[in-house]
PDB file of N, CA and C in Angstrom:
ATOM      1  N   UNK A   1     -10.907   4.271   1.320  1.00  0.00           N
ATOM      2  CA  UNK A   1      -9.751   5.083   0.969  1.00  0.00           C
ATOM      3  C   UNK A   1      -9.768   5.303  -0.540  1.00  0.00           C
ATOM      4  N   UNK A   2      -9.737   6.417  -0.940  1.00  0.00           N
ATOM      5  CA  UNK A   2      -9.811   7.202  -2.186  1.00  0.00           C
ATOM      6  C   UNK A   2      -8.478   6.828  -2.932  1.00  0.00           C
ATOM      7  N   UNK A   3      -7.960   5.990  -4.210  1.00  0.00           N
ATOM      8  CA  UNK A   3      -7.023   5.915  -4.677  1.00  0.00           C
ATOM      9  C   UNK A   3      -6.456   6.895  -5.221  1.00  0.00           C
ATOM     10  N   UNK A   4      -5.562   7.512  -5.196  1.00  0.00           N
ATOM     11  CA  UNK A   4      -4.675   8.535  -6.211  1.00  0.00           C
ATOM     12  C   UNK A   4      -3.539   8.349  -6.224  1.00  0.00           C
ATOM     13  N   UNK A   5      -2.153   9.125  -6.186  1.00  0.00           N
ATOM     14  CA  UNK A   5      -0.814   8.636  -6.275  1.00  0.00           C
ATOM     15  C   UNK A   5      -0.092   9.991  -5.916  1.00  0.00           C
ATOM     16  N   UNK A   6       1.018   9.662  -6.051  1.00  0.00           N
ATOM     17  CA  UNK A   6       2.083  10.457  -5.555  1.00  0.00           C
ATOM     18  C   UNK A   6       2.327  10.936  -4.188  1.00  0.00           C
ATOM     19  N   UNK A   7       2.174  12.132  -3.581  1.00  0.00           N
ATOM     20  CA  UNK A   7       2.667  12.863  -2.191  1.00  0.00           C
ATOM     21  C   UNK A   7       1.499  12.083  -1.895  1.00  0.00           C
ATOM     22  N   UNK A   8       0.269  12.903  -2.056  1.00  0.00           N
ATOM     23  CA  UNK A   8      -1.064  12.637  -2.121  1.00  0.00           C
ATOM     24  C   UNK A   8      -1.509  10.996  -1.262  1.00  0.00           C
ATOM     25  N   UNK A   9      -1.214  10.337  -2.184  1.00  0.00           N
ATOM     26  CA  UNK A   9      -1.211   8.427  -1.921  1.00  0.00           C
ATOM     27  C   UNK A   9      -0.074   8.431  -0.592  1.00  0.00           C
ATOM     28  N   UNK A  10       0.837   8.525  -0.166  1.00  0.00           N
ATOM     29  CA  UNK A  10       2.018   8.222   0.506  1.00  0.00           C
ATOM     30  C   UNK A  10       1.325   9.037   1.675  1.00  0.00           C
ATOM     31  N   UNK A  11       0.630  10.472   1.843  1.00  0.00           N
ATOM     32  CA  UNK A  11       0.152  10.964   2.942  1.00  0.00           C
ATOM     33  C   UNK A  11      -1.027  10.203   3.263  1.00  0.00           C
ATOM     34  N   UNK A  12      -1.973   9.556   2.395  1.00  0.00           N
ATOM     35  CA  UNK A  12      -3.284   9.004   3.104  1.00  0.00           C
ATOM     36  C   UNK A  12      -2.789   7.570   3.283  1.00  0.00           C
ATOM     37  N   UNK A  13      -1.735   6.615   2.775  1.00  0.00           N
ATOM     38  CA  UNK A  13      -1.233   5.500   3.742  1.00  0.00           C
ATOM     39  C   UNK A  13      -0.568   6.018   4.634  1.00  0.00           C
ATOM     40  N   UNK A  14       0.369   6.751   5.249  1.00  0.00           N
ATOM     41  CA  UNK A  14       0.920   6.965   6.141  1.00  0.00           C
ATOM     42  C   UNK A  14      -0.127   7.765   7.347  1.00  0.00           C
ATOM     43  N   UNK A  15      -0.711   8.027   7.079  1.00  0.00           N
ATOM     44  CA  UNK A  15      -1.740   8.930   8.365  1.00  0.00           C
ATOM     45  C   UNK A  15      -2.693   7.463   8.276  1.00  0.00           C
ATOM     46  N   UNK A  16      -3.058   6.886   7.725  1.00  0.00           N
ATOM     47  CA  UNK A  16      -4.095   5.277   7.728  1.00  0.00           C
ATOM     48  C   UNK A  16      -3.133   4.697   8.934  1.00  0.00           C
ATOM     49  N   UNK A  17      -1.592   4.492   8.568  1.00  0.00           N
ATOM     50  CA  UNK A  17      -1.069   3.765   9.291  1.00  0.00           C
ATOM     51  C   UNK A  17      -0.854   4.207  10.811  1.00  0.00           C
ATOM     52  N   UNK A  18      -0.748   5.231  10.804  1.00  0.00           N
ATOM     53  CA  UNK A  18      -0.898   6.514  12.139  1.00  0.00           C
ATOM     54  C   UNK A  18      -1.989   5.988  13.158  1.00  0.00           C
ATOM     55  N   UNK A  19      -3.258   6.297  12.480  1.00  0.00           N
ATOM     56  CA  UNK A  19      -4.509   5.747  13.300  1.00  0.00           C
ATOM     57  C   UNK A  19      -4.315   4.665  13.521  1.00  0.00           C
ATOM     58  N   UNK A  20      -4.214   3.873  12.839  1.00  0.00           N
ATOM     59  CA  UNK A  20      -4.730   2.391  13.295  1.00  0.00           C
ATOM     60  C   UNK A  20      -3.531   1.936  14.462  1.00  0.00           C
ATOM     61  N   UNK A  21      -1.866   2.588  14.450  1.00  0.00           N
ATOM     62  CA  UNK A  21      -1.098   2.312  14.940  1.00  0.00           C
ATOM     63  C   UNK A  21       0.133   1.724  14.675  1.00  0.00           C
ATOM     64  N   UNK A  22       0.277   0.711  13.540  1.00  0.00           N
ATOM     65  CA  UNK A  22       1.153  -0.171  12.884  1.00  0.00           C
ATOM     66  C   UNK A  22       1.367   0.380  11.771  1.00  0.00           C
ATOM     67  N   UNK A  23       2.704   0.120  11.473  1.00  0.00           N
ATOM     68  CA  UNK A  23       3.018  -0.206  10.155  1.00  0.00           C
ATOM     69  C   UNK A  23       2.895  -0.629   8.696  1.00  0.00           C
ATOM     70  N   UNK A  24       2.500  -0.265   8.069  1.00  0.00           N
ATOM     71  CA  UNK A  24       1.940  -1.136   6.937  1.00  0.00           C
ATOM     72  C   UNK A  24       0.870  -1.590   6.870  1.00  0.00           C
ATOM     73  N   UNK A  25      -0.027  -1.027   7.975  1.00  0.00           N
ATOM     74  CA  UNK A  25      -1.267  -1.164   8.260  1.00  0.00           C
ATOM     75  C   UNK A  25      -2.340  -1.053   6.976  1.00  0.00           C
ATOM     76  N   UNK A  26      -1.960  -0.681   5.783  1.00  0.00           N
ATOM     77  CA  UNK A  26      -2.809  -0.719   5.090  1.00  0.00           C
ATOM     78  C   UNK A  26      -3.209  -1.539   4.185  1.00  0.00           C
ATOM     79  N   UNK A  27      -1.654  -2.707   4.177  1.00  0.00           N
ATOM     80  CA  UNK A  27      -1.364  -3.288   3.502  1.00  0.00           C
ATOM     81  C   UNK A  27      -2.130  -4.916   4.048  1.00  0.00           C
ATOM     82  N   UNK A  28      -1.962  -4.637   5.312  1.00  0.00           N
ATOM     83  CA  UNK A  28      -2.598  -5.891   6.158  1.00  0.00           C
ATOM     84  C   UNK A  28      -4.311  -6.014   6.177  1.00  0.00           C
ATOM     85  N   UNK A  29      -4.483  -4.269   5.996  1.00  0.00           N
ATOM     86  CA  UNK A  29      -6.197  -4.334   5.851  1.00  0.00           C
ATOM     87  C   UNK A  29      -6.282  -4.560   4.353  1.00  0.00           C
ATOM     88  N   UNK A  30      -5.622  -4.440   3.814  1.00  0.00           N
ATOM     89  CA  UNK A  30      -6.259  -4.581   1.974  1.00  0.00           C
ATOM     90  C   UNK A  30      -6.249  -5.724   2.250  1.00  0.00           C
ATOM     91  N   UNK A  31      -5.362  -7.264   2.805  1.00  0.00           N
ATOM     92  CA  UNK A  31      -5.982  -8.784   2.664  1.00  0.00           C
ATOM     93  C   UNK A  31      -6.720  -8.686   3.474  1.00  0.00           C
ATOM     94  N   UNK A  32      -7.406  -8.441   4.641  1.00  0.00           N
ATOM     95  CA  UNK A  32      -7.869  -9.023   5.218  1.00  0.00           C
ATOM     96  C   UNK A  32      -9.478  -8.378   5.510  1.00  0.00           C
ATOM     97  N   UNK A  33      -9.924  -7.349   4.829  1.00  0.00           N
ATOM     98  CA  UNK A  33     -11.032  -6.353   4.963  1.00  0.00           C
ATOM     99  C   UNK A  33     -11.398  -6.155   3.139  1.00  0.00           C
ATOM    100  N   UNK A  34     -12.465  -6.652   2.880  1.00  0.00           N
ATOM    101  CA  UNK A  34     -13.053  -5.477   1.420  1.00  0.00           C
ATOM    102  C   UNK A  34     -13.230  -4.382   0.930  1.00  0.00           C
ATOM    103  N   UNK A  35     -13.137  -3.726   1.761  1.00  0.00           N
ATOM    104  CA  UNK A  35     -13.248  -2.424   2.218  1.00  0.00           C
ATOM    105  C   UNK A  35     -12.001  -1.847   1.577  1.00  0.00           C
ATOM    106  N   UNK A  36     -11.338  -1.808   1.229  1.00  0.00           N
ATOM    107  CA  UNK A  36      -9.829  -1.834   0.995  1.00  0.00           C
ATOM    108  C   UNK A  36      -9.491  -2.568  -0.234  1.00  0.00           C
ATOM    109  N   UNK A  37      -9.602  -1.846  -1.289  1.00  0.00           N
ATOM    110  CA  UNK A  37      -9.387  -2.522  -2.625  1.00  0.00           C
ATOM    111  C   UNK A  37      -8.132  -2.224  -3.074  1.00  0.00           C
ATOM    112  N   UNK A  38      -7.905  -3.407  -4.080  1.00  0.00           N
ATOM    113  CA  UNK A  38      -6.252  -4.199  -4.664  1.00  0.00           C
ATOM    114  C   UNK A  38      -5.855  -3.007  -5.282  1.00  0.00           C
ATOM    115  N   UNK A  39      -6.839  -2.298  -5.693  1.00  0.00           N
ATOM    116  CA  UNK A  39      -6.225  -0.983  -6.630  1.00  0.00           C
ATOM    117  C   UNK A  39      -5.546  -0.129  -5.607  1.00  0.00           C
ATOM    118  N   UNK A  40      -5.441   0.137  -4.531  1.00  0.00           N
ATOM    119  CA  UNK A  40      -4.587   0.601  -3.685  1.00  0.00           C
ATOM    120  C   UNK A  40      -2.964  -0.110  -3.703  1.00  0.00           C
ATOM    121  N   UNK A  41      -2.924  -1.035  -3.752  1.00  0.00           N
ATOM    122  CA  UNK A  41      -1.763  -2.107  -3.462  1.00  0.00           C
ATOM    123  C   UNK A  41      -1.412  -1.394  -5.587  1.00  0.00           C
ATOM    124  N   UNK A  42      -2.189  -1.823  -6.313  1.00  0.00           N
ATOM    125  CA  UNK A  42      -1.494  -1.369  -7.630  1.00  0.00           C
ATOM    126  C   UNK A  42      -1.082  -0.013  -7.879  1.00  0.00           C
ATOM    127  N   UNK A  43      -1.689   1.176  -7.263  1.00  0.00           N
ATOM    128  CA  UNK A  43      -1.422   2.448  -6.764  1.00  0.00           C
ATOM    129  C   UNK A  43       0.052   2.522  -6.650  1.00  0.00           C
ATOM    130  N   UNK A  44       0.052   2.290  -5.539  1.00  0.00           N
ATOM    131  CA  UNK A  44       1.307   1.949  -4.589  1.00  0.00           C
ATOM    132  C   UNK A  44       2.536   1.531  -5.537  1.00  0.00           C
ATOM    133  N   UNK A  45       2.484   0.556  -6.204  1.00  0.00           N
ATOM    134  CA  UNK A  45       3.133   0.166  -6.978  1.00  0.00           C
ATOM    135  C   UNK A  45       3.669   0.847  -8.008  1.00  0.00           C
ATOM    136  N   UNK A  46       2.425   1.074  -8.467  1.00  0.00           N
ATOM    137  CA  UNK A  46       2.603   2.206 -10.020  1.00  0.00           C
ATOM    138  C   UNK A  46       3.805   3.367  -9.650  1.00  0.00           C
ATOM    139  N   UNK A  47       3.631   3.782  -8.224  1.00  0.00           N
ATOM    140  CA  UNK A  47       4.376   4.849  -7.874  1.00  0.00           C
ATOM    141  C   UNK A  47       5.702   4.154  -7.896  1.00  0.00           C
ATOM    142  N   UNK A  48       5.773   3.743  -6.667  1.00  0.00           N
ATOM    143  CA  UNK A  48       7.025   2.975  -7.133  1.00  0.00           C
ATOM    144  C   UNK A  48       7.937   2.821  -8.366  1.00  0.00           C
ATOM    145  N   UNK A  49       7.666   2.331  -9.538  1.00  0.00           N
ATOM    146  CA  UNK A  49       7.971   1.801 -10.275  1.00  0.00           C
ATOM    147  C   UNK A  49       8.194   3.283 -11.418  1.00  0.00           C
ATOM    148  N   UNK A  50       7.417   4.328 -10.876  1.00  0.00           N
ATOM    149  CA  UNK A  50       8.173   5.741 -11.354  1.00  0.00           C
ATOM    150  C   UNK A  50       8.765   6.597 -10.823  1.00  0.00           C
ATOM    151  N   UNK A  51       9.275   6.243  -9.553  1.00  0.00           N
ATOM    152  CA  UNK A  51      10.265   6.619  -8.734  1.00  0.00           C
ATOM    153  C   UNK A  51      10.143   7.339  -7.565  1.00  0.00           C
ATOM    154  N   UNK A  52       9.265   6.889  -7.189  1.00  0.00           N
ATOM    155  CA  UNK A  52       8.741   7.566  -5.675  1.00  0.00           C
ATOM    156  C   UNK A  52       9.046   7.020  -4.599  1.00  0.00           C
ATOM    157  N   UNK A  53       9.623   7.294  -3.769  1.00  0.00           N
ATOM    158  CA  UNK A  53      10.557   6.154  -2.698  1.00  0.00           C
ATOM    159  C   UNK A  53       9.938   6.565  -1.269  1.00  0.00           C
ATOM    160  N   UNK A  54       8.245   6.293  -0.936  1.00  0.00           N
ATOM    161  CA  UNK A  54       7.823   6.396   0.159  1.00  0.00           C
ATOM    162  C   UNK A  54       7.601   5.432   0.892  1.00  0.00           C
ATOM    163  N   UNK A  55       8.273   3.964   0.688  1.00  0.00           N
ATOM    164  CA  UNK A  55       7.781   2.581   1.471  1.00  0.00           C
ATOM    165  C   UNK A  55       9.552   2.071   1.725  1.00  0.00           C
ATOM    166  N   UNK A  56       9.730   1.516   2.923  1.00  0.00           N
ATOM    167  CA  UNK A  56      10.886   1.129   3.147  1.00  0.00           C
ATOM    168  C   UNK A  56      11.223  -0.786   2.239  1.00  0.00           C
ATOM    169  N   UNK A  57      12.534  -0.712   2.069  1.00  0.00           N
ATOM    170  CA  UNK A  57      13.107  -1.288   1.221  1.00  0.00           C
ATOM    171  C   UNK A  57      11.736  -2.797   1.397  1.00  0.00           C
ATOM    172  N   UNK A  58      12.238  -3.212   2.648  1.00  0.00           N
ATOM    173  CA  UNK A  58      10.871  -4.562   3.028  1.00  0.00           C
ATOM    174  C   UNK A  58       9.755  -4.367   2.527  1.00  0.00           C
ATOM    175  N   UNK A  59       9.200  -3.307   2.437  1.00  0.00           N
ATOM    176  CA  UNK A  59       7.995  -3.018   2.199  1.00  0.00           C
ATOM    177  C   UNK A  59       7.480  -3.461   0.846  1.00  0.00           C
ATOM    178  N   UNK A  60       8.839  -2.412  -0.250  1.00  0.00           N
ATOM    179  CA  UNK A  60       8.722  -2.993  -1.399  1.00  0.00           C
ATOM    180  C   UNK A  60       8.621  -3.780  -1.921  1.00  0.00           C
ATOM    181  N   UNK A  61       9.570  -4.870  -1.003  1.00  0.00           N
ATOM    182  CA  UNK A  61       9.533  -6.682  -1.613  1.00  0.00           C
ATOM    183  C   UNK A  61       8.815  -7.431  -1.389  1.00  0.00           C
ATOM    184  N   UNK A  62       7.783  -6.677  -0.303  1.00  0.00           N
ATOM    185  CA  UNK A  62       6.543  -7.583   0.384  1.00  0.00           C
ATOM    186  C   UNK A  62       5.553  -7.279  -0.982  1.00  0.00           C
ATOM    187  N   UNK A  63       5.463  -5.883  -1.404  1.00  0.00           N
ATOM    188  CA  UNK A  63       4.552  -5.421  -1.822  1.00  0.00           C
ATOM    189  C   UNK A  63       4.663  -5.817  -3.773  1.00  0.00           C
ATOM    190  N   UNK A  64       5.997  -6.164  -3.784  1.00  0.00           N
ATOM    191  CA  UNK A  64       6.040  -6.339  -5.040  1.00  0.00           C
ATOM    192  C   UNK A  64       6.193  -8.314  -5.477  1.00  0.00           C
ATOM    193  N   UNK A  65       6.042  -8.677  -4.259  1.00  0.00           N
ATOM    194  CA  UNK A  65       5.830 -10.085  -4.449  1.00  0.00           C
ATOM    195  C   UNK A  65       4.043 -10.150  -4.526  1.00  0.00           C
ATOM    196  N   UNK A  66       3.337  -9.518  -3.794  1.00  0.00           N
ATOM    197  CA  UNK A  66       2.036  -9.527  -3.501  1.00  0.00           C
ATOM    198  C   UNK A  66       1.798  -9.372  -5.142  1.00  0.00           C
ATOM    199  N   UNK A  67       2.332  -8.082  -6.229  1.00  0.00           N
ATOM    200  CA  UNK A  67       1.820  -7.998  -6.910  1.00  0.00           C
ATOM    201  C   UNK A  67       2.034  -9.016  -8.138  1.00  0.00           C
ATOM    202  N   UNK A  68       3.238  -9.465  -8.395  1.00  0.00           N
ATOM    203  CA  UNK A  68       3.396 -11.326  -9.227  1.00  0.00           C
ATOM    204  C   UNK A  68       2.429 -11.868  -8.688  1.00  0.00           C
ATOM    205  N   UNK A  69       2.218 -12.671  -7.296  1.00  0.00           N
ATOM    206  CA  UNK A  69       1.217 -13.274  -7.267  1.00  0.00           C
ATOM    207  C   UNK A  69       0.274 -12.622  -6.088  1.00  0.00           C
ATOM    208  N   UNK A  70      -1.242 -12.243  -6.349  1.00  0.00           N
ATOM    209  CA  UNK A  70      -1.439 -11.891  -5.385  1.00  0.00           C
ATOM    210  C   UNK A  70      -2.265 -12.811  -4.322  1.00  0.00           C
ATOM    211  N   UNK A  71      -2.747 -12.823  -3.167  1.00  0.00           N
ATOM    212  CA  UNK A  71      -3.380 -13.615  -2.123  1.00  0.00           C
ATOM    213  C   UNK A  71      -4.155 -12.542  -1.491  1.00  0.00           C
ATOM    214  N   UNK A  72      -4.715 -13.071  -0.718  1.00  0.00           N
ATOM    215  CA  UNK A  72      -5.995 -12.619   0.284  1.00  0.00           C
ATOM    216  C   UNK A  72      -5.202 -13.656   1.841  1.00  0.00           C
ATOM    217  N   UNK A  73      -6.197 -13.048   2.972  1.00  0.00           N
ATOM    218  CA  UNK A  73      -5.795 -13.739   4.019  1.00  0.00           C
ATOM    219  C   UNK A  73      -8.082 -14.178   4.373  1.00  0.00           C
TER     220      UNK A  73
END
């Protein structure tokens, strides 16, 4: 998955999450696959944090605890 941001970023996680079926599905393959790099998860964030409101409230707090500390599975 190609990193970029804005509409852009929010349409290629949300159609990722489409295929595979779940929710947040992208977020579960960035720990658990290489394939799927952290710079996505900082992406994500970056947006966030300039006001782009495409992840539900949980999402954010999952995603913004991941980024204080982050883990792998």
């Amino acid at each position: 998955m190609l990193v970029t941001c804005g509409v852009t970023l929010a349409n290629l996680i949300h159609d990722f999450d489409r295929r595979i079926g779940y929710h947040f599905a992208w977020y579960f393959h960035m720990l658990t696959r290489r394939q799927v790099s952290y710079q996505l998860a900082a992406a994500v964030h970056a947006d966030l944090m300039d006001g782009f409101d495409y992840l539900p409230a949980r999402d954010v707090a999952v995603l913004r605890d991941w980024c204080d500390t982050p883990y792998s599975v």
